[in-house]
Protein backbone atom coordinates (compact mmCIF):
# COMPACT_ATOMS: atom_id res chain seq x y z
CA UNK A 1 119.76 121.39 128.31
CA UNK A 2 123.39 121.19 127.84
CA UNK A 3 125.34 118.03 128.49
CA UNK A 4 127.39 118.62 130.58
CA UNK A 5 128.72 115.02 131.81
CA UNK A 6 129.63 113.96 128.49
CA UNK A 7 132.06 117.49 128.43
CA UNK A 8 133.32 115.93 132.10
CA UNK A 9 133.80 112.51 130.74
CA UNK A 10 136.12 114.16 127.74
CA UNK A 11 137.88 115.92 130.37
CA UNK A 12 138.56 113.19 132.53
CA UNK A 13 140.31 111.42 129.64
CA UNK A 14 142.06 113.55 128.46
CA UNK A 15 140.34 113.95 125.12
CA UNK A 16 139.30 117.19 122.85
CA UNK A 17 136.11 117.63 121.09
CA UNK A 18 137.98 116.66 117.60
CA UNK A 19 139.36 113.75 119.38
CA UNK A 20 136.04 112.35 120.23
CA UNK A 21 134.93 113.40 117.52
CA UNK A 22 137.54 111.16 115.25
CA UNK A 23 136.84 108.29 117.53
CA UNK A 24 133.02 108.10 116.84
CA UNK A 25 132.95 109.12 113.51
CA UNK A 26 131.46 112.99 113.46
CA UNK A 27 132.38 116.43 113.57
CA UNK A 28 133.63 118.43 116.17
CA UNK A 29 131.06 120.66 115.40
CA UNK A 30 128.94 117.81 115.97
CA UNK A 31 130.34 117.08 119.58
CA UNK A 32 129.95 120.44 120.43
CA UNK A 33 126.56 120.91 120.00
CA UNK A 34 125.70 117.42 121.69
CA UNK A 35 127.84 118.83 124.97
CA UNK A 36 125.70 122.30 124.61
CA UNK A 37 122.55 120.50 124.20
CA UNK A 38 121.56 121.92 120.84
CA UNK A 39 121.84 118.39 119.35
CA UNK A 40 120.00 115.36 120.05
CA UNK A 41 122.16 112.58 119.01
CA UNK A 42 120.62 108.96 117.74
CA UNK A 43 120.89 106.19 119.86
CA UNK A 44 123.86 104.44 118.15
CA UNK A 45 125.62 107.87 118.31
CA UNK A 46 124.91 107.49 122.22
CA UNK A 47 126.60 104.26 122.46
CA UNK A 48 129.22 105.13 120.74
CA UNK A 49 130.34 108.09 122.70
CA UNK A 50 129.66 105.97 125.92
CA UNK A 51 132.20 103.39 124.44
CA UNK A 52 134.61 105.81 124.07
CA UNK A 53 134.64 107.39 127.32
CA UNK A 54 133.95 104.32 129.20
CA UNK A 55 130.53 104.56 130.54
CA UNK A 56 126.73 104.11 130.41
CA UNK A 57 124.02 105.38 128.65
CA UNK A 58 123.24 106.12 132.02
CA UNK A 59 125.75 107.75 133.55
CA UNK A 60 126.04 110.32 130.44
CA UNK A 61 122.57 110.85 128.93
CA UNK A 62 120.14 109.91 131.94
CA UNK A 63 118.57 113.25 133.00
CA UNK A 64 118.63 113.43 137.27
């Protein structure tokens, strides 16, 4: 299942897959295959994406 509200949570700030990437200390490749759901990322990996696009575990990896 892709991921798709991390990719609109990059988008809203602004921010590439590399960029992210740099900020939480992966690949892009990495990134990429978290946002096309080929990934599943641990749970500090989680919070650290959330911290850097300002939101929840919640609001980006809580399935509706």
């Amino acid at each position: 299942m892709k991921n798709k509200k991390i990719k609109m949570a990059r988008v809203e700030l602004d921010l590439s897959q590399e960029q992210l990437a740099e900020i939480v200390g992966v690949t892009r490749q990495t990134i990429h295959l978290i946002e096309s759901g080929k990934y599943n990322p641990s749970l500090k990996l989680c919070v650290e994406i959330c911290r850097a696009l300002n939101k929840t575990l919640d609001q980006l990896f809580w399935e509706d």
